[in-house]
PDB file of N, CA and C in Angstrom:
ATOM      1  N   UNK A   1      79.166  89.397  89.822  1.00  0.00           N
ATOM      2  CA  UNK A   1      80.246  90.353  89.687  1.00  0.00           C
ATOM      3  C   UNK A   1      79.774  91.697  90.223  1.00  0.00           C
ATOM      4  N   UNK A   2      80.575  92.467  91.144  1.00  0.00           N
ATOM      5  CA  UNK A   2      80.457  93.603  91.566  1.00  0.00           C
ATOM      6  C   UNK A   2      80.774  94.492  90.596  1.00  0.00           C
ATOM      7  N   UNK A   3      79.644  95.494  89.854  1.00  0.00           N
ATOM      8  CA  UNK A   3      80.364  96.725  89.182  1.00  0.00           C
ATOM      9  C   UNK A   3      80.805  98.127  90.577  1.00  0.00           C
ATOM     10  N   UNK A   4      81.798  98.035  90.729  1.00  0.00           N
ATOM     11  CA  UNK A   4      82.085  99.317  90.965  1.00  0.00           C
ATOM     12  C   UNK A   4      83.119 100.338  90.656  1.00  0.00           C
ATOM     13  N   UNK A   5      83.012 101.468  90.026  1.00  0.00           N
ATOM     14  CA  UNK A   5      84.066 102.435  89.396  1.00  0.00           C
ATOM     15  C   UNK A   5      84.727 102.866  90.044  1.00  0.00           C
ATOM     16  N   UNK A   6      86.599 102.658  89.397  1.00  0.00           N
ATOM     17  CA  UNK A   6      87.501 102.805  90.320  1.00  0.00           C
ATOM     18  C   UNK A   6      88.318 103.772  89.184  1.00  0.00           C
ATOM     19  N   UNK A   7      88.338 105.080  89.718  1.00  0.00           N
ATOM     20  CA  UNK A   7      89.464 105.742  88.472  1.00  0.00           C
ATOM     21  C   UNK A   7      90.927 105.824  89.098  1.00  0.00           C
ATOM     22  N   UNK A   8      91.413 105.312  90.258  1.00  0.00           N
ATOM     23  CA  UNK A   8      92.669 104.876  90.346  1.00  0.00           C
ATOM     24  C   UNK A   8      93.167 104.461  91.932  1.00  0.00           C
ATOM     25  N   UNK A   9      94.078 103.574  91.812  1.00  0.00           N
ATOM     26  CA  UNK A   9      94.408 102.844  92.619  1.00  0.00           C
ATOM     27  C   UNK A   9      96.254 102.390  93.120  1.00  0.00           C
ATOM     28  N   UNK A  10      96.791 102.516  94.024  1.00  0.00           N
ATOM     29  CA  UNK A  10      97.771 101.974  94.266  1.00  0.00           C
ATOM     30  C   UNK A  10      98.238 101.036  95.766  1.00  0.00           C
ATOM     31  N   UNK A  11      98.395 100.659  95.570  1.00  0.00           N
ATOM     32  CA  UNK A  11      98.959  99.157  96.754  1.00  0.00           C
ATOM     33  C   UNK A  11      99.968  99.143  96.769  1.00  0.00           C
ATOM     34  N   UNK A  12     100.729  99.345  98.445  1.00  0.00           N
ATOM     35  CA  UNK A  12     102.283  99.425  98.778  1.00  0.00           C
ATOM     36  C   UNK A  12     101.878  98.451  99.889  1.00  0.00           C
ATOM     37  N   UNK A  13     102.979  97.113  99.931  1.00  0.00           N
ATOM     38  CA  UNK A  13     102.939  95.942 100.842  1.00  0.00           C
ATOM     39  C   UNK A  13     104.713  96.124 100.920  1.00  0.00           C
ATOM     40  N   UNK A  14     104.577  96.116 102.720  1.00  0.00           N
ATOM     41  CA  UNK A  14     106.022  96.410 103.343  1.00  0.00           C
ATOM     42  C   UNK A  14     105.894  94.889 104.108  1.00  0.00           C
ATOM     43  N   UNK A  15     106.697  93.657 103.975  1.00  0.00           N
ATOM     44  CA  UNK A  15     107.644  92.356 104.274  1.00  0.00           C
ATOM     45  C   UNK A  15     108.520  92.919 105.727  1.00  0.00           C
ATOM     46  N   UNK A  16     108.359  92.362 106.742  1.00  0.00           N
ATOM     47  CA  UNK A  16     109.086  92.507 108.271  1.00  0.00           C
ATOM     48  C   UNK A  16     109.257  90.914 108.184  1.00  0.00           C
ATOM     49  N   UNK A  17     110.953  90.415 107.845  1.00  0.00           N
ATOM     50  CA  UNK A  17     111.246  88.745 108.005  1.00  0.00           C
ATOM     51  C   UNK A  17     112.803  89.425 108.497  1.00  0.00           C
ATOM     52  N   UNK A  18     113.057  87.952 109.040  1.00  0.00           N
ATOM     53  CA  UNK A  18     114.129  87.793 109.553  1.00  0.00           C
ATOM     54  C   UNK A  18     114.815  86.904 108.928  1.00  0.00           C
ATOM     55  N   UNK A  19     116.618  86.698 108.901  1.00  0.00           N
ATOM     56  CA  UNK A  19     117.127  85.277 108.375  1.00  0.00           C
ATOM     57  C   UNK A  19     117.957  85.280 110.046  1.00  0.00           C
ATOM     58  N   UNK A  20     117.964  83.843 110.394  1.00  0.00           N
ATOM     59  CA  UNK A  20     119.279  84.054 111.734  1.00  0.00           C
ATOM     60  C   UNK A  20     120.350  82.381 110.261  1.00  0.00           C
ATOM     61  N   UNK A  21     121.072  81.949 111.373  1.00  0.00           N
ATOM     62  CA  UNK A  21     121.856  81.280 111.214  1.00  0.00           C
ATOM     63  C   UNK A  21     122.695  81.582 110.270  1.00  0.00           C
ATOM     64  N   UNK A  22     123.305  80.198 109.936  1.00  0.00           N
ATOM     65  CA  UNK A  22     124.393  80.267 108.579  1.00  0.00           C
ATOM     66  C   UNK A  22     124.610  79.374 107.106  1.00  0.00           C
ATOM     67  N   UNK A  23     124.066  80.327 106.204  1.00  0.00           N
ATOM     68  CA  UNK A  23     124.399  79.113 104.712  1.00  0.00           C
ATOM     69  C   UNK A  23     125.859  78.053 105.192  1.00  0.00           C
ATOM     70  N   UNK A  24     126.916  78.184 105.323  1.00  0.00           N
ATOM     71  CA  UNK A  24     128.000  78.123 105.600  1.00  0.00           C
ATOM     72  C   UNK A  24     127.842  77.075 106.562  1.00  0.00           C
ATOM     73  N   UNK A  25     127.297  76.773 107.571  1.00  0.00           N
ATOM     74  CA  UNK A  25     127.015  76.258 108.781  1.00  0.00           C
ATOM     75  C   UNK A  25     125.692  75.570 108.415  1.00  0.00           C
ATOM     76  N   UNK A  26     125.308  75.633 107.267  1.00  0.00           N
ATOM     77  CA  UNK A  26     124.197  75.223 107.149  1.00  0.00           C
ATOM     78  C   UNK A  26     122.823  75.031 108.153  1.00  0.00           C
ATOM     79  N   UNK A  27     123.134  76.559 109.080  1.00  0.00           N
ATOM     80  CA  UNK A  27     122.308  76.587 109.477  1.00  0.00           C
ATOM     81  C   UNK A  27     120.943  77.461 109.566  1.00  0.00           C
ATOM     82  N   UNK A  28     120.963  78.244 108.254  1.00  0.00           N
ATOM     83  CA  UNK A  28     120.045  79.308 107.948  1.00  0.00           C
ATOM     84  C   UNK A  28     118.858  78.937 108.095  1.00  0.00           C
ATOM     85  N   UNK A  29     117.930  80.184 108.727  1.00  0.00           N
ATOM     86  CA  UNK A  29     116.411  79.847 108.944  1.00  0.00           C
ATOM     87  C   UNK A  29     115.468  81.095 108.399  1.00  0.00           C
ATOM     88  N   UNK A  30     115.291  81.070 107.392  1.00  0.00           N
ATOM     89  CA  UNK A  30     114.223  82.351 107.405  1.00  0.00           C
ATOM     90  C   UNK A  30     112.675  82.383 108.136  1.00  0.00           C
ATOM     91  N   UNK A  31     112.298  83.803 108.497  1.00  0.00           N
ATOM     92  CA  UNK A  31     111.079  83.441 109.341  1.00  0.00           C
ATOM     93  C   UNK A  31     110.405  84.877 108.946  1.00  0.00           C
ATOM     94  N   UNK A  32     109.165  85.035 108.629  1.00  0.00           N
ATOM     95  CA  UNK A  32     108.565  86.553 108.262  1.00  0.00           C
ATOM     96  C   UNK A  32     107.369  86.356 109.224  1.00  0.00           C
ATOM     97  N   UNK A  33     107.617  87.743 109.736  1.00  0.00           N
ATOM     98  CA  UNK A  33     107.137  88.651 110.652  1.00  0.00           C
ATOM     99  C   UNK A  33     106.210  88.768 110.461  1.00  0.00           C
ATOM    100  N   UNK A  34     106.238  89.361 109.718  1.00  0.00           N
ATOM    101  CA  UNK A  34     104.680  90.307 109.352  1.00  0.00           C
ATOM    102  C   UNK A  34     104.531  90.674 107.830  1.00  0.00           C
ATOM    103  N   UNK A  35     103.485  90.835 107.564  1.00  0.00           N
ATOM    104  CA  UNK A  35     103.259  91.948 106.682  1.00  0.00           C
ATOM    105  C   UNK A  35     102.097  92.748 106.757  1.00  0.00           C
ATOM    106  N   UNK A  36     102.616  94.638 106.141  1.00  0.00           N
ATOM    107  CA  UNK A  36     101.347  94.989 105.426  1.00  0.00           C
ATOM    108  C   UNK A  36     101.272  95.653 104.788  1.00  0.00           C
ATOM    109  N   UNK A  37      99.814  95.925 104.516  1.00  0.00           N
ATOM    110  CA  UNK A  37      99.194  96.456 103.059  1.00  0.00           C
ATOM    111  C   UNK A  37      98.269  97.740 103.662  1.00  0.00           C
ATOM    112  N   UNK A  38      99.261  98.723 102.391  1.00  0.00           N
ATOM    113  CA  UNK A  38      97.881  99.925 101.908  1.00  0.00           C
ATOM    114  C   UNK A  38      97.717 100.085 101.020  1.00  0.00           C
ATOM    115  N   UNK A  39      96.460 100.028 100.835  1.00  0.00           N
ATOM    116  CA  UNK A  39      95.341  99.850  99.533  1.00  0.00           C
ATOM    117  C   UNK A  39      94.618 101.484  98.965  1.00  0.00           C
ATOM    118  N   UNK A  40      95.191 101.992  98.540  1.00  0.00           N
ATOM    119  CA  UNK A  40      94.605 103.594  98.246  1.00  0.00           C
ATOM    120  C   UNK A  40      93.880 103.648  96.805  1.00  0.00           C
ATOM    121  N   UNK A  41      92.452 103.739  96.770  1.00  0.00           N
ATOM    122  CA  UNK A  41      91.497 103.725  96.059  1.00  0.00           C
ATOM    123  C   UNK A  41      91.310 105.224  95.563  1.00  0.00           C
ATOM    124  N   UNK A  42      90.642 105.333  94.393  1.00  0.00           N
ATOM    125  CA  UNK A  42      90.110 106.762  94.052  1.00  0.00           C
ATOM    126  C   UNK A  42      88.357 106.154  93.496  1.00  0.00           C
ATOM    127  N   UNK A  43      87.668 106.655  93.881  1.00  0.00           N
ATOM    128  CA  UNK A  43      86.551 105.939  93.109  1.00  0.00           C
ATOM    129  C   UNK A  43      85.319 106.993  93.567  1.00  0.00           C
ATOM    130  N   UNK A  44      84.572 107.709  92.708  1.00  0.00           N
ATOM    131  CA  UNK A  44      83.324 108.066  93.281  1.00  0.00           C
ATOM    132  C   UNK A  44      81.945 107.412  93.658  1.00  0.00           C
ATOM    133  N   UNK A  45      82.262 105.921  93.786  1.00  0.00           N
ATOM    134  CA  UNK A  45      81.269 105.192  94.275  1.00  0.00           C
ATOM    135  C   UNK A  45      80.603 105.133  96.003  1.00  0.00           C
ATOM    136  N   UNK A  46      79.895 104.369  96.053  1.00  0.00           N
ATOM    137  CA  UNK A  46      79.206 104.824  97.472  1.00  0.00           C
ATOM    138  C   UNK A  46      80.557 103.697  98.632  1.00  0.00           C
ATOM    139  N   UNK A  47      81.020 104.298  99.701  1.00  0.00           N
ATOM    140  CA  UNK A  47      82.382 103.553 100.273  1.00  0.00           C
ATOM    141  C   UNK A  47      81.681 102.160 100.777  1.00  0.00           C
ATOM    142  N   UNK A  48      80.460 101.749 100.951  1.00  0.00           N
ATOM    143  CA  UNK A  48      80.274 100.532 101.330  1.00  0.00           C
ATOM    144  C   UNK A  48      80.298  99.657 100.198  1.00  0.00           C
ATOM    145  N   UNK A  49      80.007  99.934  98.851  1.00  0.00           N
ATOM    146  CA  UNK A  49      80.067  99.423  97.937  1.00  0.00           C
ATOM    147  C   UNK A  49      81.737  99.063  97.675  1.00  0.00           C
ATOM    148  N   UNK A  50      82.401 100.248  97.748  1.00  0.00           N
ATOM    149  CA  UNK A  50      83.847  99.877  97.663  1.00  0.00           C
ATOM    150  C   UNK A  50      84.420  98.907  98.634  1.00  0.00           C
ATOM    151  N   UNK A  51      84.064  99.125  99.929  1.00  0.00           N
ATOM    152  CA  UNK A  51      84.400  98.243 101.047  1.00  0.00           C
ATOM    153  C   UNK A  51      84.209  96.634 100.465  1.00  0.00           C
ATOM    154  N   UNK A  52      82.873  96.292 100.020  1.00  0.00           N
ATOM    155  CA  UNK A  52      82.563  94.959  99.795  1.00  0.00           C
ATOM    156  C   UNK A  52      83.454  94.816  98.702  1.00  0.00           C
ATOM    157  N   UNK A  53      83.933  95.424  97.826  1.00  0.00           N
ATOM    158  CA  UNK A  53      84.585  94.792  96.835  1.00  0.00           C
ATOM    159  C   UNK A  53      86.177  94.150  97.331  1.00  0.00           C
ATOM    160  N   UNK A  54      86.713  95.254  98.126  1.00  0.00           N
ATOM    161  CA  UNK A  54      87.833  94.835  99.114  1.00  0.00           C
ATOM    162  C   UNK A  54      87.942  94.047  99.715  1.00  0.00           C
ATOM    163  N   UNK A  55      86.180  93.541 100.270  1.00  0.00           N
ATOM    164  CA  UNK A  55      86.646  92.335 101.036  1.00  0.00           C
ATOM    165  C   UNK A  55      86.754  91.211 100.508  1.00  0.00           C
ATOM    166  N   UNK A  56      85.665  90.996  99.334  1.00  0.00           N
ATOM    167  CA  UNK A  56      85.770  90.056  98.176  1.00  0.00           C
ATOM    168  C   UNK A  56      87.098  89.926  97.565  1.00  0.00           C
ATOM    169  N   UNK A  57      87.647  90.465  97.188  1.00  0.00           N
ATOM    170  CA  UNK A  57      89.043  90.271  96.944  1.00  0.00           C
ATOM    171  C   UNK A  57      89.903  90.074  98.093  1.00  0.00           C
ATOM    172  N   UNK A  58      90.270  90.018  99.079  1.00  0.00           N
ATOM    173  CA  UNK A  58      90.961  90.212  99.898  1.00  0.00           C
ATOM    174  C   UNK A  58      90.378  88.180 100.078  1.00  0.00           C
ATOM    175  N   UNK A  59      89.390  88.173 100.687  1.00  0.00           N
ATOM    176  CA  UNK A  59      88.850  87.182 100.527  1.00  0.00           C
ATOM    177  C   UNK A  59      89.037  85.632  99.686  1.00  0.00           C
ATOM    178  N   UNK A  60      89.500  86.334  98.460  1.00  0.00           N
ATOM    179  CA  UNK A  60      89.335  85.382  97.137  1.00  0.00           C
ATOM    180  C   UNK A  60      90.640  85.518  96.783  1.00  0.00           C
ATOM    181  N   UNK A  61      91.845  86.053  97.390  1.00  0.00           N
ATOM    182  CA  UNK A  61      93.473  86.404  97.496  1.00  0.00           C
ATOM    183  C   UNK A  61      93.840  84.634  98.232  1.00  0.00           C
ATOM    184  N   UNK A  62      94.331  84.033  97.148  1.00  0.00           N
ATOM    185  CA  UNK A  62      94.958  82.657  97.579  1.00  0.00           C
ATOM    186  C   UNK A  62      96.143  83.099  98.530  1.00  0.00           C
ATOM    187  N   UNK A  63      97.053  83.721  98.153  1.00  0.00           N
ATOM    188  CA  UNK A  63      98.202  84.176  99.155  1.00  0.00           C
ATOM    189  C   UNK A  63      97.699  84.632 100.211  1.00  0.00           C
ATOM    190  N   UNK A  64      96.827  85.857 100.087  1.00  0.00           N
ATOM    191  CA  UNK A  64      96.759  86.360 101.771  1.00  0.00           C
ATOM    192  C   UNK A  64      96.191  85.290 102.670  1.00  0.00           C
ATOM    193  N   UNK A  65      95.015  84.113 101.933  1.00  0.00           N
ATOM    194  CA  UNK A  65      94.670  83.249 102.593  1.00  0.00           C
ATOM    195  C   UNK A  65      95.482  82.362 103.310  1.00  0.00           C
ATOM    196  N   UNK A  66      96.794  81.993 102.619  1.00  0.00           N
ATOM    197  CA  UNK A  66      97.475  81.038 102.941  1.00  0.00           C
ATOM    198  C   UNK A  66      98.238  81.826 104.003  1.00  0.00           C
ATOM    199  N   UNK A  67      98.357  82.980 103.877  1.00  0.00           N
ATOM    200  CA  UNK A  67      99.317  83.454 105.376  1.00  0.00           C
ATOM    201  C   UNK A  67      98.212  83.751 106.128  1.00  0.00           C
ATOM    202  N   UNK A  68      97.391  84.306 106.373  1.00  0.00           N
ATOM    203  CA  UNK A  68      96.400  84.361 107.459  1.00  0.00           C
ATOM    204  C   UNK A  68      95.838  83.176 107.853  1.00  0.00           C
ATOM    205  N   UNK A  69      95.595  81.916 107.097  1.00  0.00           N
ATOM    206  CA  UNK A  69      95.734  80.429 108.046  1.00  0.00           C
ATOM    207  C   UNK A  69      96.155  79.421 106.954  1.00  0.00           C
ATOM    208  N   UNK A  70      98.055  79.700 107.704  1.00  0.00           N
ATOM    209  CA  UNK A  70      98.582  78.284 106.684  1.00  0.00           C
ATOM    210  C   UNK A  70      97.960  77.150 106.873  1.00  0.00           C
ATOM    211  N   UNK A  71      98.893  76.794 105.559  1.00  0.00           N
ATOM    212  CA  UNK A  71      97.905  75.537 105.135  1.00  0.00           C
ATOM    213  C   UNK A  71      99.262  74.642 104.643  1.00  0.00           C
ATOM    214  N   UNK A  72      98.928  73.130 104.415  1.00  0.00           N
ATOM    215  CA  UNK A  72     100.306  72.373 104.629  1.00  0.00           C
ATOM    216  C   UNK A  72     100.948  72.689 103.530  1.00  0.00           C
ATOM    217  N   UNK A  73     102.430  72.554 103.435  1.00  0.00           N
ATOM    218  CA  UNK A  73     103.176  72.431 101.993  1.00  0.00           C
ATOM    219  C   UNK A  73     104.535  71.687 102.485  1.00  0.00           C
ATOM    220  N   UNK A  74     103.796  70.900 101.246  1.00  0.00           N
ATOM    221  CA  UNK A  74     104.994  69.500 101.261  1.00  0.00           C
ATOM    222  C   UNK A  74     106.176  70.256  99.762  1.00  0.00           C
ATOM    223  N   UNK A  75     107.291  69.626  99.589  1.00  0.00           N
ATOM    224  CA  UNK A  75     107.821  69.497  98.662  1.00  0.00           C
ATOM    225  C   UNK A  75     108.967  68.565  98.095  1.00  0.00           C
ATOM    226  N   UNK A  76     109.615  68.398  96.934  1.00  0.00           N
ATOM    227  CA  UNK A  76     110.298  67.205  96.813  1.00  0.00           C
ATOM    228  C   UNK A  76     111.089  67.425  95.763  1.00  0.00           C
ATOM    229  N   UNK A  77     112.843  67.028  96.114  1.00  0.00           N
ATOM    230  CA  UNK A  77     113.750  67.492  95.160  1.00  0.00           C
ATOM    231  C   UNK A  77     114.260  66.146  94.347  1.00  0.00           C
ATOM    232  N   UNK A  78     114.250  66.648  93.151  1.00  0.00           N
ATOM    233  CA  UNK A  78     114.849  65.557  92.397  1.00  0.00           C
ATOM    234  C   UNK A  78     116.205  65.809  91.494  1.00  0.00           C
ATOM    235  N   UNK A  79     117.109  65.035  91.746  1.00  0.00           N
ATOM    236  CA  UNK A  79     118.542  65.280  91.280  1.00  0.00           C
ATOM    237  C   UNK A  79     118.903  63.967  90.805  1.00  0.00           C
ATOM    238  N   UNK A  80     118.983  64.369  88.938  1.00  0.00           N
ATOM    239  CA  UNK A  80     119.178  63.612  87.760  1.00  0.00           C
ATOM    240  C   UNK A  80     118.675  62.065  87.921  1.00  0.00           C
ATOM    241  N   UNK A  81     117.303  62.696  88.469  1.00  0.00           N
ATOM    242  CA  UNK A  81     116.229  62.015  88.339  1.00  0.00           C
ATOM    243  C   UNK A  81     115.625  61.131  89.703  1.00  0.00           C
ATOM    244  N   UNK A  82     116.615  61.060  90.135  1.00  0.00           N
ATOM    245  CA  UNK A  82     116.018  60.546  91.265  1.00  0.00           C
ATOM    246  C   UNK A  82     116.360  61.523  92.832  1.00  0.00           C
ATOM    247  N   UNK A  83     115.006  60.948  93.422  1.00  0.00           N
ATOM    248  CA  UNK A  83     114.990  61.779  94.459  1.00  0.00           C
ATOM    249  C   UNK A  83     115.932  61.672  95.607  1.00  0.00           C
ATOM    250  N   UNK A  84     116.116  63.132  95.956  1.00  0.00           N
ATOM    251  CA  UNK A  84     117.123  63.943  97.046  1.00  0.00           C
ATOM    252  C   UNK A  84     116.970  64.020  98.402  1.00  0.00           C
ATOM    253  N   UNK A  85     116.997  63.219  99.253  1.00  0.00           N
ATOM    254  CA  UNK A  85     117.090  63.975 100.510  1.00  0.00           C
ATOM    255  C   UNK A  85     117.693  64.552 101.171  1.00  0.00           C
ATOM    256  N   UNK A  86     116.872  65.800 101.883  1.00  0.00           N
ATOM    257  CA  UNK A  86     117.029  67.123 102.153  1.00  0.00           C
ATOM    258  C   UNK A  86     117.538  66.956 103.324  1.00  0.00           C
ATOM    259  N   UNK A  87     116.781  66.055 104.383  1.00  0.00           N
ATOM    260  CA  UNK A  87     116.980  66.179 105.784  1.00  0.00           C
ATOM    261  C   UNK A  87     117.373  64.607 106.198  1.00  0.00           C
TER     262      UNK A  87
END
């Protein structure tokens, strides 16, 4: 475990997605762009020390992992009990 002292912190993450098509038409597609993140630290620790902790977390972030290299996802609907197909 990294000790390093942080007396305050805030994180603003701005979402760039798109939807085209139509519910209606059943042809809606969502698709995201981008995202990002600023990470604003207060800490009188030494900044390489802070750095490594950022990356360790950033690192050990299941979500950011999965958008920086997806990974498969299956899923499966079930309606009153038995299963639905989607497509």
């Amino acid at each position: 475990m990294l000790k390093v002292s942080v007396t305050g912190m805030r994180m603003r993450v701005r979402a760039r997605y798109r939807v085209t098509g139509s519910v209606l038409n059943d042809s809606v597609m969502g698709a995201m762009l981008g995202a990002e993140t600023t990470l604003e630290i207060d800490s009188p620790a030494d900044p390489a020390q802070v750095a490594r902790v950022v990356r360790n977390a950033e690192r050990g972030c299941f979500v950011m992992q999965a958008l920086l290299n997806p990974v498969p996802v299956s899923g499966q609907t079930v309606l009153n009990g038995q299963p639905l197909a989607l497509r």
